[in-house]
N, C-alpha and C. Protein backbone atom coordinates (compact mmCIF):
# COMPACT_ATOMS: atom_id res chain seq x y z
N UNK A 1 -1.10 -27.96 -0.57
CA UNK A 1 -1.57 -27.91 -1.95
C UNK A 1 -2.97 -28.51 -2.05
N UNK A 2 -4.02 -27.85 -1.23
CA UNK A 2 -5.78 -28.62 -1.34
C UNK A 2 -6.05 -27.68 -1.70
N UNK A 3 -6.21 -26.69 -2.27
CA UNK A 3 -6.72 -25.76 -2.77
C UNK A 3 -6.70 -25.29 -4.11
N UNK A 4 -7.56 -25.05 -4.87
CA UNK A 4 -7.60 -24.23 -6.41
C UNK A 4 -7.97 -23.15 -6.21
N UNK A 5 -7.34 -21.98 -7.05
CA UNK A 5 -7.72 -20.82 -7.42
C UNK A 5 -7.97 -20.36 -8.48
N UNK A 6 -8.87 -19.30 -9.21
CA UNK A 6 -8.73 -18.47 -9.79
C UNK A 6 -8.97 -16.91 -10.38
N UNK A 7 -8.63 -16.12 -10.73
CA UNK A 7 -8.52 -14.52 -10.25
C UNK A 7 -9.18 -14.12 -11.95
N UNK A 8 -10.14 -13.07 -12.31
CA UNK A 8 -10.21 -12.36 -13.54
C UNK A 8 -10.21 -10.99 -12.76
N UNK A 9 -9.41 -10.07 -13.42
CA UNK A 9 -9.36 -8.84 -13.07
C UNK A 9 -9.70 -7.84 -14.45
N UNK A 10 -10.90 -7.50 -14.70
CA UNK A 10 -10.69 -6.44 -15.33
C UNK A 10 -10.79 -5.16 -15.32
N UNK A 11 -10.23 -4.15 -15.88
CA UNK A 11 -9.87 -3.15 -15.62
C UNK A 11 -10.44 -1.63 -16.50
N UNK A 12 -10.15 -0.57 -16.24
CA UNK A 12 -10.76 0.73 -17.27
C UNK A 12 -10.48 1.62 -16.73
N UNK A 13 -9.86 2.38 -17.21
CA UNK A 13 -9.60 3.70 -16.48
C UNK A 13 -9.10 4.69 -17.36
N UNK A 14 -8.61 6.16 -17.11
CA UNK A 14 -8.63 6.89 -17.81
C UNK A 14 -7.96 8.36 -16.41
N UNK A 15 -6.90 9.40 -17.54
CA UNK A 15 -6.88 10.45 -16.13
C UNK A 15 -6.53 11.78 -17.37
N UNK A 16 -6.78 12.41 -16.84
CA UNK A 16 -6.55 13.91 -17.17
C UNK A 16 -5.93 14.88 -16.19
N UNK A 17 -5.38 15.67 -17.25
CA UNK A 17 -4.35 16.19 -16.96
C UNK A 17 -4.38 18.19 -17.14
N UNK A 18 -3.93 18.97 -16.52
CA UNK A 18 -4.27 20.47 -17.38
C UNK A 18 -3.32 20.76 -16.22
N UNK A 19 -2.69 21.93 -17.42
CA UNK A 19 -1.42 22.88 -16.49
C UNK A 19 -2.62 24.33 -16.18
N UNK A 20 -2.32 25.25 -15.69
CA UNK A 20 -3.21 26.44 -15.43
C UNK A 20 -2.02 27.04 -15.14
N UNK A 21 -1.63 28.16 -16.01
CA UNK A 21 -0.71 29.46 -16.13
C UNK A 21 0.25 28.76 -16.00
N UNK A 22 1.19 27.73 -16.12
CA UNK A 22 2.43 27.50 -15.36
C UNK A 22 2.43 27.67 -14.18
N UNK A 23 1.53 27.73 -13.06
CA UNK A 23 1.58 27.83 -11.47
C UNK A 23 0.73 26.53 -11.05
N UNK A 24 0.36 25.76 -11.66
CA UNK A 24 -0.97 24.84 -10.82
C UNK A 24 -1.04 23.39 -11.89
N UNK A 25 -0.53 22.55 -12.03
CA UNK A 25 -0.83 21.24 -12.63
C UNK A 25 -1.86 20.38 -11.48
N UNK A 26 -2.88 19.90 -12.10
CA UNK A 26 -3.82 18.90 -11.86
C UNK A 26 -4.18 17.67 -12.57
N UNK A 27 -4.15 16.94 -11.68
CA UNK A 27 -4.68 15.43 -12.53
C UNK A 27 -5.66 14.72 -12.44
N UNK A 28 -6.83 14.35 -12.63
CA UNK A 28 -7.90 13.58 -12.19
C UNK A 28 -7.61 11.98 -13.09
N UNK A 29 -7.96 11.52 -12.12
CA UNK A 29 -8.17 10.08 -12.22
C UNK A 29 -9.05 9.23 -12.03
N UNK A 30 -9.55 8.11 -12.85
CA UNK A 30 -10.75 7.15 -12.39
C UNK A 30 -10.20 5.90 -12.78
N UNK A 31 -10.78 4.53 -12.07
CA UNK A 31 -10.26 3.24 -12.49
C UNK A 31 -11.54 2.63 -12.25
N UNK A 32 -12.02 1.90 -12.58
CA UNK A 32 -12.85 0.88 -12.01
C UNK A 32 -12.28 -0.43 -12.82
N UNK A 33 -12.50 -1.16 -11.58
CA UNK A 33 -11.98 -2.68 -11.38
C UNK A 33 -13.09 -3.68 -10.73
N UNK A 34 -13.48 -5.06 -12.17
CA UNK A 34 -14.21 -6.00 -12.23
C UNK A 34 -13.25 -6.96 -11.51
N UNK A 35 -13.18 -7.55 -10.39
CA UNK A 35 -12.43 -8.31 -9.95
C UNK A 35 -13.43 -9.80 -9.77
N UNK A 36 -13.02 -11.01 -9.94
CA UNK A 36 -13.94 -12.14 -9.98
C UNK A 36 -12.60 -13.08 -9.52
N UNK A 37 -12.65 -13.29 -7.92
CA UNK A 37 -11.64 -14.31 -7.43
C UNK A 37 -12.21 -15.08 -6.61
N UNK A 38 -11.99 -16.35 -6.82
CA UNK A 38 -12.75 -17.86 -6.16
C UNK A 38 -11.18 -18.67 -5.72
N UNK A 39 -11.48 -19.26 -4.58
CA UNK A 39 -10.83 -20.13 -4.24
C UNK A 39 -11.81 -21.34 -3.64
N UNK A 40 -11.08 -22.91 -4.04
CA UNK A 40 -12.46 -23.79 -3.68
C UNK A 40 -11.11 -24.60 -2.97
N UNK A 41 -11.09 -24.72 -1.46
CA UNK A 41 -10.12 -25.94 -0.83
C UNK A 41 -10.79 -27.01 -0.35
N UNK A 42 -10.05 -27.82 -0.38
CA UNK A 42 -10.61 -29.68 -0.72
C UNK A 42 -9.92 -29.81 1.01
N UNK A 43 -10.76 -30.96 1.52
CA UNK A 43 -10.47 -31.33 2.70
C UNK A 43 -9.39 -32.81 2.69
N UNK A 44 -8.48 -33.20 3.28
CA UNK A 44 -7.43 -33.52 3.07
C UNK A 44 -8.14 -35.01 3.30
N UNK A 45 -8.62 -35.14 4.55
CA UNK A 45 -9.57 -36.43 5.19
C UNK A 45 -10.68 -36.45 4.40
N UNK A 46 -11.03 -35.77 4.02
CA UNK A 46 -12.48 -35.92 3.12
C UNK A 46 -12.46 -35.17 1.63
N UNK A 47 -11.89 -35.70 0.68
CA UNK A 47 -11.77 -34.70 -0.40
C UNK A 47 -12.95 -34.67 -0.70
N UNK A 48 -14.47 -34.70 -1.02
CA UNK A 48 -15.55 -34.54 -1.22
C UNK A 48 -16.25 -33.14 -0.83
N UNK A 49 -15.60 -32.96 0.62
CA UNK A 49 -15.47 -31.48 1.36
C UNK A 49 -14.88 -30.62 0.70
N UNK A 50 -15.98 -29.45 0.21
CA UNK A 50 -15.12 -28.28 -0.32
C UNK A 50 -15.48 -27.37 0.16
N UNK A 51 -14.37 -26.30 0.32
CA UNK A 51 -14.97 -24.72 1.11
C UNK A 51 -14.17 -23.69 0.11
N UNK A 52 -15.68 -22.91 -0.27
CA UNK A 52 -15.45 -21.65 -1.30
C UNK A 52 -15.16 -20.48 -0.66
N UNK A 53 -14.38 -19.84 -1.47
CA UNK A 53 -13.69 -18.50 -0.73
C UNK A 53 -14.33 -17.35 -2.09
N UNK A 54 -14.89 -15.94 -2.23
CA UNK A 54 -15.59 -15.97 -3.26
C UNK A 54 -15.58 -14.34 -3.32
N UNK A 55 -14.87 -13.53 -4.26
CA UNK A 55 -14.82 -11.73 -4.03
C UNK A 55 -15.54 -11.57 -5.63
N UNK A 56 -16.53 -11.81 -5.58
CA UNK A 56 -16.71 -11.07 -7.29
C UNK A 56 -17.38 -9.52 -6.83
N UNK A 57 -16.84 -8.74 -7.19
CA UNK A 57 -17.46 -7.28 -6.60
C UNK A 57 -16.55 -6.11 -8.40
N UNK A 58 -17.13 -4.78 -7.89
CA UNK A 58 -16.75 -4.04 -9.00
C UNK A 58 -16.29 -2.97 -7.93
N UNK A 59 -15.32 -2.34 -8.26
CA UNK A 59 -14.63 -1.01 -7.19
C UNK A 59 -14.36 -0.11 -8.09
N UNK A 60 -15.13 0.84 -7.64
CA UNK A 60 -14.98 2.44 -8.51
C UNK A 60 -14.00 3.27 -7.53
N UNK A 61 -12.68 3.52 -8.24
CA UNK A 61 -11.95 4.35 -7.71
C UNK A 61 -11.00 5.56 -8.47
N UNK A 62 -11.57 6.80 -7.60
CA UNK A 62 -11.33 8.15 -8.02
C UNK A 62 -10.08 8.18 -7.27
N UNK A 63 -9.32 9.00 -8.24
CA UNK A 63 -7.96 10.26 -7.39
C UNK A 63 -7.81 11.44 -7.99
N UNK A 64 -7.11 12.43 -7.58
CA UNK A 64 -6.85 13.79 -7.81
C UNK A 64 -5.58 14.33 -6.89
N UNK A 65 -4.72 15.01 -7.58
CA UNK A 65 -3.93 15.36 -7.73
C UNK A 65 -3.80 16.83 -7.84
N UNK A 66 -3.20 17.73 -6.89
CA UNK A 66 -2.26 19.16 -7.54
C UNK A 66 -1.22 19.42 -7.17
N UNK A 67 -0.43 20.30 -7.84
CA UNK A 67 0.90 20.56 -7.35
C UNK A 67 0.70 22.33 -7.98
N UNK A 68 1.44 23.32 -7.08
CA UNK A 68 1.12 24.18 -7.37
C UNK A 68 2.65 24.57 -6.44
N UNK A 69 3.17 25.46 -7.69
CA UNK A 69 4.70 25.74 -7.89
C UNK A 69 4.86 27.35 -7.21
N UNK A 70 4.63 27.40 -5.95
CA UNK A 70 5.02 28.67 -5.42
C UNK A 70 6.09 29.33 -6.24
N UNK A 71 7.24 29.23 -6.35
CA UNK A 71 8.06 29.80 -6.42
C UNK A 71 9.16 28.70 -7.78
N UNK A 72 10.47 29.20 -8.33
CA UNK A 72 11.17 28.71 -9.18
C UNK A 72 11.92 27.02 -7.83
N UNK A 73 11.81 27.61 -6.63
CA UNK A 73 12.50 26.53 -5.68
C UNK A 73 11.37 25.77 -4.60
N UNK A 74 10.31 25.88 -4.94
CA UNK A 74 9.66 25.32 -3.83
C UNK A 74 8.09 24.96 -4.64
N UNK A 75 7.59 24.24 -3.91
CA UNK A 75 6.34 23.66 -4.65
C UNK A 75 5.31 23.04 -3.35
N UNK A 76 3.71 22.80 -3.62
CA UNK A 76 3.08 22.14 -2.45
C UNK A 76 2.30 21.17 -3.17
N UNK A 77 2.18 19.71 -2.64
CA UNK A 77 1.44 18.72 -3.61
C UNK A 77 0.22 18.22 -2.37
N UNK A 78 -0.70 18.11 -3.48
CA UNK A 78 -2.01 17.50 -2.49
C UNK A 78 -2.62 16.01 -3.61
N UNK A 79 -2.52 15.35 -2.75
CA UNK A 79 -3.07 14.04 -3.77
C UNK A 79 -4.09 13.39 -2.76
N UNK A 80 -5.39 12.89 -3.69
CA UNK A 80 -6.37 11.77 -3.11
C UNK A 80 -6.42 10.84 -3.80
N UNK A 81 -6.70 9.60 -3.48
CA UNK A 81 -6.96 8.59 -4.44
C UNK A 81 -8.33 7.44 -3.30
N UNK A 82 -8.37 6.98 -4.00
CA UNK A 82 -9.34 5.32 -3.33
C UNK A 82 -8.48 4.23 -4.04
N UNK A 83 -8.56 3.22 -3.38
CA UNK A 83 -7.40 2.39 -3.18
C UNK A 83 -8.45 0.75 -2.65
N UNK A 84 -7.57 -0.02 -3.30
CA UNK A 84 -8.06 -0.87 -2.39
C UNK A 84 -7.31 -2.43 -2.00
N UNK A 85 -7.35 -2.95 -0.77
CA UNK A 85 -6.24 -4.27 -1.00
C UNK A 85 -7.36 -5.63 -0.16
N UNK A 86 -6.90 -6.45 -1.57
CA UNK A 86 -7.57 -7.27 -1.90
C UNK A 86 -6.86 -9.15 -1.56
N UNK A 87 -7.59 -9.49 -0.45
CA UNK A 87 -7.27 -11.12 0.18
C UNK A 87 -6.28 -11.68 -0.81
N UNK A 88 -5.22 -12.41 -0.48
CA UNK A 88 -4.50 -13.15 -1.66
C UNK A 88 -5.02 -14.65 -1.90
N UNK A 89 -4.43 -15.35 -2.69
CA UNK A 89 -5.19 -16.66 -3.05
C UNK A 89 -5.14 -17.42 -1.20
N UNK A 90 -3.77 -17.34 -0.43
CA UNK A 90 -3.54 -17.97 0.45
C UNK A 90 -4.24 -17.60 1.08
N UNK A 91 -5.09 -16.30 1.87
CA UNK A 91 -5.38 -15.66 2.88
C UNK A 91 -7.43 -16.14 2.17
N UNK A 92 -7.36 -16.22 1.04
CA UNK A 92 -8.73 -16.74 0.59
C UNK A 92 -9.19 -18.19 0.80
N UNK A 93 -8.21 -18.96 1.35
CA UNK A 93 -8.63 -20.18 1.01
C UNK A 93 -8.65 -20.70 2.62
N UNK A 94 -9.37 -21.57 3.53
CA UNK A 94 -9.03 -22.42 4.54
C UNK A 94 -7.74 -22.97 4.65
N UNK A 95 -7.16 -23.08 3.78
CA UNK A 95 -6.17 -24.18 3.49
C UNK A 95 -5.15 -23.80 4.65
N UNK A 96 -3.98 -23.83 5.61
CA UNK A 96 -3.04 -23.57 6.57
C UNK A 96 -1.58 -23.25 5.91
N UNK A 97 -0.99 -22.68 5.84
CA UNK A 97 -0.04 -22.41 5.44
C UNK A 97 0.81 -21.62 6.73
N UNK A 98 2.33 -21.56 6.18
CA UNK A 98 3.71 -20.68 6.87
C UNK A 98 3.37 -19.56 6.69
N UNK A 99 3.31 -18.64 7.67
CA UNK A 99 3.65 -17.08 7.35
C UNK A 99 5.15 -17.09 7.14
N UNK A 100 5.18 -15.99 6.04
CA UNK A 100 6.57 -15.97 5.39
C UNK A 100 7.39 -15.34 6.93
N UNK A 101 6.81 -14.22 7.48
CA UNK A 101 7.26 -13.46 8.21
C UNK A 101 7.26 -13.78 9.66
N UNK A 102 6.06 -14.46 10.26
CA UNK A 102 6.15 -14.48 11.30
C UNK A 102 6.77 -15.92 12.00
N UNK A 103 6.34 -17.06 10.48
CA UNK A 103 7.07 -18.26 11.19
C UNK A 103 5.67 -18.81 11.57
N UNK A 104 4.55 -18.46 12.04
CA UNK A 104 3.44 -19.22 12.33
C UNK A 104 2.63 -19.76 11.50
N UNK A 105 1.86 -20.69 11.66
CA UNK A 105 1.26 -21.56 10.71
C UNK A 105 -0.37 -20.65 10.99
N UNK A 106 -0.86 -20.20 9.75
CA UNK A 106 -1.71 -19.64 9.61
C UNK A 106 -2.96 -20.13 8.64
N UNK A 107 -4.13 -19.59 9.21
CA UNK A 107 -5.38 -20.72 8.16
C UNK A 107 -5.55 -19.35 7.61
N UNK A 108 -5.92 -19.23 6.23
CA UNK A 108 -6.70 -18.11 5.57
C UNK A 108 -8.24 -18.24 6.26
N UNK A 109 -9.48 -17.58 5.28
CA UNK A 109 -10.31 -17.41 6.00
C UNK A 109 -11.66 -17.16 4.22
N UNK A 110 -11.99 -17.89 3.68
CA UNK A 110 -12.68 -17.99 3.13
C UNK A 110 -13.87 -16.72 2.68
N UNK A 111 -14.41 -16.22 4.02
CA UNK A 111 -15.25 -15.08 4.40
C UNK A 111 -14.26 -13.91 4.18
N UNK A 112 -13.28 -13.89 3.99
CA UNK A 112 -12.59 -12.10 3.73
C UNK A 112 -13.44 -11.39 2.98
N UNK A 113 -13.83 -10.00 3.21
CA UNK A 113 -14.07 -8.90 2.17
C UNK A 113 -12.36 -8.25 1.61
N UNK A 114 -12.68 -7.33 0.71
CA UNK A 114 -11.76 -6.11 0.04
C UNK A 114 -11.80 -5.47 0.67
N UNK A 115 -10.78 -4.87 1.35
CA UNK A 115 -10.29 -3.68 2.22
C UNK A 115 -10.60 -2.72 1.16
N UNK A 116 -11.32 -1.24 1.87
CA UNK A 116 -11.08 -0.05 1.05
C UNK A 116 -10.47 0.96 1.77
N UNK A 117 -9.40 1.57 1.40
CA UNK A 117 -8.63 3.00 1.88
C UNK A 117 -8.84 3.74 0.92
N UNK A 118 -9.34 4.91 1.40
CA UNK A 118 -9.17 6.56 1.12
C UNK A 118 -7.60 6.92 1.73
N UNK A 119 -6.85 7.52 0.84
CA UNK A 119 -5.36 8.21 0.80
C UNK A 119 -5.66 9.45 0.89
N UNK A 120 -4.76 10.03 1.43
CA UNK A 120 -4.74 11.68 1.95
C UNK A 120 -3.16 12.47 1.92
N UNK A 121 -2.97 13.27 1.36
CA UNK A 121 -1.66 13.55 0.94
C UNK A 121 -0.97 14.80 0.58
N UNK A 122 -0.51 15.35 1.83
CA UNK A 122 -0.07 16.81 1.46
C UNK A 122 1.48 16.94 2.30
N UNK A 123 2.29 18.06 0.62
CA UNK A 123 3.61 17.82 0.66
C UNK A 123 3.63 19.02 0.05
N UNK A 124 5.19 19.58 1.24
CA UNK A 124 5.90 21.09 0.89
C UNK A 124 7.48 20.69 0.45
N UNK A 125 7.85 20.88 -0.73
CA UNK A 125 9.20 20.61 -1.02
C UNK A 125 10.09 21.82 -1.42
N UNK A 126 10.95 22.31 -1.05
CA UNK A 126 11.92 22.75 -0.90
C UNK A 126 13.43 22.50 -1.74
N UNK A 127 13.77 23.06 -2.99
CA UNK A 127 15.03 22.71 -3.91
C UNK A 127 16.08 23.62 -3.29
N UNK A 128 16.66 23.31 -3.30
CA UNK A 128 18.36 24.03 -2.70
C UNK A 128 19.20 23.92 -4.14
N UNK A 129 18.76 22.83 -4.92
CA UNK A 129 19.37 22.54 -6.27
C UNK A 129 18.80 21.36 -7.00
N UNK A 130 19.21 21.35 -8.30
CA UNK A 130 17.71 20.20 -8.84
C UNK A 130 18.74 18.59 -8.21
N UNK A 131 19.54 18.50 -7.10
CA UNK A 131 19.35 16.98 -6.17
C UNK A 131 19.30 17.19 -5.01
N UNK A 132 19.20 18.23 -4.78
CA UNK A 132 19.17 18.64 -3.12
C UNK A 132 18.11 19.30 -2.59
N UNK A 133 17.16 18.66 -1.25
CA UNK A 133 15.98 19.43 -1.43
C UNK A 133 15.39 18.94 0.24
N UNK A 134 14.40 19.44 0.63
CA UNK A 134 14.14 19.08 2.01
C UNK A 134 12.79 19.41 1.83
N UNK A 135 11.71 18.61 2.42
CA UNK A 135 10.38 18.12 2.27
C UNK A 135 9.54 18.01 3.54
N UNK A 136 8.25 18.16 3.76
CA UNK A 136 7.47 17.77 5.05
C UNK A 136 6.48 17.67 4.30
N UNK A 137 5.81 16.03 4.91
CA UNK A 137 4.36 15.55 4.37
C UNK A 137 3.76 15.42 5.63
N UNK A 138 2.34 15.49 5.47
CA UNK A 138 1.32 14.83 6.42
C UNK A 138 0.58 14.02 5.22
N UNK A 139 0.25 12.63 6.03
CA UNK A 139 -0.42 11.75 4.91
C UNK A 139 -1.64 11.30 5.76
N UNK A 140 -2.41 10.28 5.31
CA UNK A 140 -3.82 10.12 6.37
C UNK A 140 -4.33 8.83 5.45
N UNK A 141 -4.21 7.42 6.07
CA UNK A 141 -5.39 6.63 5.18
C UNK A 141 -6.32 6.14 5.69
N UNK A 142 -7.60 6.15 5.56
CA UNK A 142 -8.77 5.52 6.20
C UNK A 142 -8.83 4.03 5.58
N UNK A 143 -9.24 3.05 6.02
CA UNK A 143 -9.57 1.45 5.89
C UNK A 143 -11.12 1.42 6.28
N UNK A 144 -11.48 0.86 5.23
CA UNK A 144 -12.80 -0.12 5.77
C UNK A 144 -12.47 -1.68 5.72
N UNK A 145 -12.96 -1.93 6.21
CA UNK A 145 -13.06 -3.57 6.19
C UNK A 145 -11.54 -3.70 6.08
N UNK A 146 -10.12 -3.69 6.50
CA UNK A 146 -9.13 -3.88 6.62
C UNK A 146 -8.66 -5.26 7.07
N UNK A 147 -7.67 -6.00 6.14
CA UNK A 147 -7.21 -7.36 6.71
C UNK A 147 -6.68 -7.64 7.67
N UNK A 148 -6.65 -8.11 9.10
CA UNK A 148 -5.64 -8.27 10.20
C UNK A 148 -5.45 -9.77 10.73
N UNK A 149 -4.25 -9.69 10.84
CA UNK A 149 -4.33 -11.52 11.86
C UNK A 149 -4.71 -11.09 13.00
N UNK A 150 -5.06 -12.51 13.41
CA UNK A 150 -5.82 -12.90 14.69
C UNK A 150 -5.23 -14.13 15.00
N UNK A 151 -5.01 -13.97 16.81
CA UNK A 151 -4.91 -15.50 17.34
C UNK A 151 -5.91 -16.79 16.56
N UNK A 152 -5.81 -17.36 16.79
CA UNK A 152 -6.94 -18.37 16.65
C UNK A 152 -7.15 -19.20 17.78
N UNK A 153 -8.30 -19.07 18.62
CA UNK A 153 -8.46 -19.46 19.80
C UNK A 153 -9.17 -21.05 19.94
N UNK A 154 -8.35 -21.54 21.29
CA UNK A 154 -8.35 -22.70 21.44
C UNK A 154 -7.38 -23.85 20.93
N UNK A 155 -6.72 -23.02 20.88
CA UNK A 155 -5.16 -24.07 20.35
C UNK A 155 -3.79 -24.04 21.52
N UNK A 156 -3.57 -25.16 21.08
CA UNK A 156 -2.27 -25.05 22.72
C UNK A 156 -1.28 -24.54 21.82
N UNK A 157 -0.81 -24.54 20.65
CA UNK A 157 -0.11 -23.76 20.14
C UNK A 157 -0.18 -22.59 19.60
N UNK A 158 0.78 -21.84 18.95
CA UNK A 158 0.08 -20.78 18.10
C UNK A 158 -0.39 -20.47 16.92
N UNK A 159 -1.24 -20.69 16.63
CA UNK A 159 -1.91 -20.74 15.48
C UNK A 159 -3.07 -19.35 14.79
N UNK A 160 -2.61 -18.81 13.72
CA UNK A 160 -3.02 -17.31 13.42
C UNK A 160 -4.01 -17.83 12.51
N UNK A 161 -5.24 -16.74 12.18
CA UNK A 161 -6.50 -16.50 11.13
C UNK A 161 -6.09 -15.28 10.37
N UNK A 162 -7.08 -14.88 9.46
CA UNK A 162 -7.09 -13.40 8.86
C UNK A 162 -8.87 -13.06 9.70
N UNK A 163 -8.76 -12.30 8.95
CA UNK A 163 -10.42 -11.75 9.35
C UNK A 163 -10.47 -10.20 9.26
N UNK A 164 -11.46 -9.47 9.20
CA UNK A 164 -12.30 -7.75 8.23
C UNK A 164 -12.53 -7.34 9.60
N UNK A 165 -11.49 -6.09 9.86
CA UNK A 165 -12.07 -5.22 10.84
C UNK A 165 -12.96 -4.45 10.46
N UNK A 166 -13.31 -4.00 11.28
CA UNK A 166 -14.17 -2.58 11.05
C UNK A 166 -14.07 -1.55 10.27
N UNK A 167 -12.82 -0.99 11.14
CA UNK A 167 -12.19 0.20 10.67
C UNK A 167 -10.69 0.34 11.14
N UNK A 168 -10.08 0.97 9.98
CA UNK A 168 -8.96 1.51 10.76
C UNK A 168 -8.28 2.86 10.21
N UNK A 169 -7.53 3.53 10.80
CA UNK A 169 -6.22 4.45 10.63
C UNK A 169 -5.17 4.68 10.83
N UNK A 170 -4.39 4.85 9.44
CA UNK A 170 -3.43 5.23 9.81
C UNK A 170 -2.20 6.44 8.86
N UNK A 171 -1.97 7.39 9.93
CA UNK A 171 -1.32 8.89 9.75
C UNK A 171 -0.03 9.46 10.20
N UNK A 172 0.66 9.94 9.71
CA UNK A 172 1.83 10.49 10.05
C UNK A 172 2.40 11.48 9.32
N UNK A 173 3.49 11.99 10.08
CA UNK A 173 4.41 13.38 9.23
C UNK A 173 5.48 12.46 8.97
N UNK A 174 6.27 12.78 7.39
CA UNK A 174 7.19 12.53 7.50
C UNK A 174 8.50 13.80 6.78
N UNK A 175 9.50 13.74 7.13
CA UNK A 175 10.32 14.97 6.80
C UNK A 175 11.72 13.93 6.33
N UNK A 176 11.50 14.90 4.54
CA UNK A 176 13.07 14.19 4.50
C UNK A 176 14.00 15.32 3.36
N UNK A 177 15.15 14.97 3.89
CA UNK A 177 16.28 16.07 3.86
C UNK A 177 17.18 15.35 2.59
N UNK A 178 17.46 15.69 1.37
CA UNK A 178 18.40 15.50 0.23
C UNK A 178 19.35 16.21 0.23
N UNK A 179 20.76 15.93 0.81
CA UNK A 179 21.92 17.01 0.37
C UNK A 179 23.08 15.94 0.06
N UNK A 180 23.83 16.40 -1.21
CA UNK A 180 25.28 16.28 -1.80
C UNK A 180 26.63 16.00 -0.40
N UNK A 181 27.11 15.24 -0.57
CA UNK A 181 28.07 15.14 0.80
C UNK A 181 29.87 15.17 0.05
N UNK A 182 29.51 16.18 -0.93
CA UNK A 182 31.02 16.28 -1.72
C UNK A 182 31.58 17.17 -1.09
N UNK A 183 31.47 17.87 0.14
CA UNK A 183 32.12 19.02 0.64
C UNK A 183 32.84 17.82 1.80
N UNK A 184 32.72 16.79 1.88
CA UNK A 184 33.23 15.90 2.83
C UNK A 184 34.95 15.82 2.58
N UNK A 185 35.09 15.73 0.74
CA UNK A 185 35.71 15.79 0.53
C UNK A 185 37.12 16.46 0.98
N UNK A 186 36.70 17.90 1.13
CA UNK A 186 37.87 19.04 1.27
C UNK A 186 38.47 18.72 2.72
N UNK A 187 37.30 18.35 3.82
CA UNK A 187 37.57 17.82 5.04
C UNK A 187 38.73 17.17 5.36
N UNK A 188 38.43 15.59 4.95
CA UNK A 188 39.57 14.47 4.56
C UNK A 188 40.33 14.92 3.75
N UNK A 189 40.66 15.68 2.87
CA UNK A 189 41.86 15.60 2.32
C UNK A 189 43.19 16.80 3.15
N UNK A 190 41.82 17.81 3.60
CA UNK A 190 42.87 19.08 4.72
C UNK A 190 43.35 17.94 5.95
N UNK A 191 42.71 17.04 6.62
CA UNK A 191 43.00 16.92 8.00
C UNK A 191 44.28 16.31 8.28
N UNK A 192 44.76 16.25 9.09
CA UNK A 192 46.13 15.53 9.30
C UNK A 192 46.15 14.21 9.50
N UNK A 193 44.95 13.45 10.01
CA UNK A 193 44.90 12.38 10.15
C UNK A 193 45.33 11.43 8.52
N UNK A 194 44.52 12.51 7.79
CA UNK A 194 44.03 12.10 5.78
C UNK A 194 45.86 12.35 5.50
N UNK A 195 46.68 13.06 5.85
CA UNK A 195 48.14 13.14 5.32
C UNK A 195 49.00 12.28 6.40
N UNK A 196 48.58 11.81 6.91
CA UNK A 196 49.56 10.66 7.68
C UNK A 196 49.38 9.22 7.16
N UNK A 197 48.28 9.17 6.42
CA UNK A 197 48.43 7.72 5.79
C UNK A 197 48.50 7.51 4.62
C-alpha cells in the first residue's frame, strides 16, 4: 500500500447503423477516449522518494461491421474495430505486488505505454434451427506496444516486471457446432440396460 492512484476517463462516441434490401446490415462505429491515469509510489525507506507512472494520451478508435444474410439459414459476418488495453493501477506503479495467477511477486513498471490492437473478424454461420447451428471463424489481432512479463534479472529468486513490446500477433480458426441432445432421450429409454433399472 505505497502507492496512490488516479484514473479520468472520458469518453464520446457514436455508431450507425443501415439495413440494405434485407440482405446486408452494416454498422460503423467511432469512440474516442481522453484517458488521464497517474500513479505516484512512495518509497517505503525513504517516503520523500516518489516515482510517477503517467498515460495522459487521447485514442481514436474506429470499427465496422457487416453481416450479409445469404440465404433464410446461413449468414457471413466481417467485423473491424481498434481496441486498446491499457496498464492497470498495479502494473503502473513500482510498487511489488502477488500475481494473482502466477504466485510470483511482481514490480509494475512506471514507463508502460497503451497497447493498441487492430481486430480482424470473419464468420460463416450455418442454422439447422433457430438453437442449432455450426460456425467457422478466422480472427487476426495486431498489438503495438503490447504488455508482457518479464524475468527480472539479477535476482536469486523469481521475481517478474511488465514492460511494451514491439509488436505482436495473434490468429486463429475457430469452429463451433450447436445441436439439441433430446434425441438422447429415445436411446435410454429403448435400451435394455434403461429397463433393467
Amino acid at each position: 500500500d505505497n502507492y496512490v492512484a488516479s484514473q479520468q476517463l472520458d469518453y464520446l462516441g457514436f455508431t450507425l447503423e443501415a439495413n440494405i434490401l434485407d440482405k446486408v446490415r452494416v454498422n460503423f462505429g467511432y469512440r474516442e477516449e481522453d484517458n488521464l491515469q497517474e500513479t505516484s509510489t512512495f518509497s517505503v525507506v525513504n517516503p520523500g522518494q516518489v516515482e510517477t507512472g503517467l498515460i495522459d494520451q487521447t485514442d481514436y478508435l474506429p470499427s465496422a461491421a457487416a453481416t450479409w444474410w445469404i440465404s433464410d439459414a446461413q449468414q457471413l459476418r466481417f467485423g473491424y474495430s481498434r481496441t486498446v488495453s491499457r496498464p492497470d493501477f498495479r502494473e503502473l506503479s513500482a510498487a511489488p505486488y502477488v500475481d494473482p495467477i502466477l504466485d510470483f511477486t511482481t514490480f509494475g513498471n512506471p514507463d508502460l505505454v497503451t497497447a493498441q490492437i487492430k481486430n480482424y473478424d470473419l464468420r460463416w454461420e450455418y442454422y439447422f434451427s433457430p438453437t442449432e447451428s455450426v460456425s467457422i471463424a478466422a480472427f487476426r489481432k495486431e498489438f503495438t506496444n503490447p504488455i508482457e512479463k518479464q524475468l527480472l534479472p539479477g535476482s536469486g529468486s523469481i521475481l517478474l516486471t511488465l514492460a511494451n513490446a514491439e509488436a505482436a500477433t495473434n490468429q486463429g480458426v475457430e469452429f463451433d457446432v450447436y445441436k439439441q441432445l433430446g434425441f438422447l432421450d429415445s436411446w435410454f429409454d429403448d435400451s435394455a440396460w434403461a429397463q433393467t433399472l
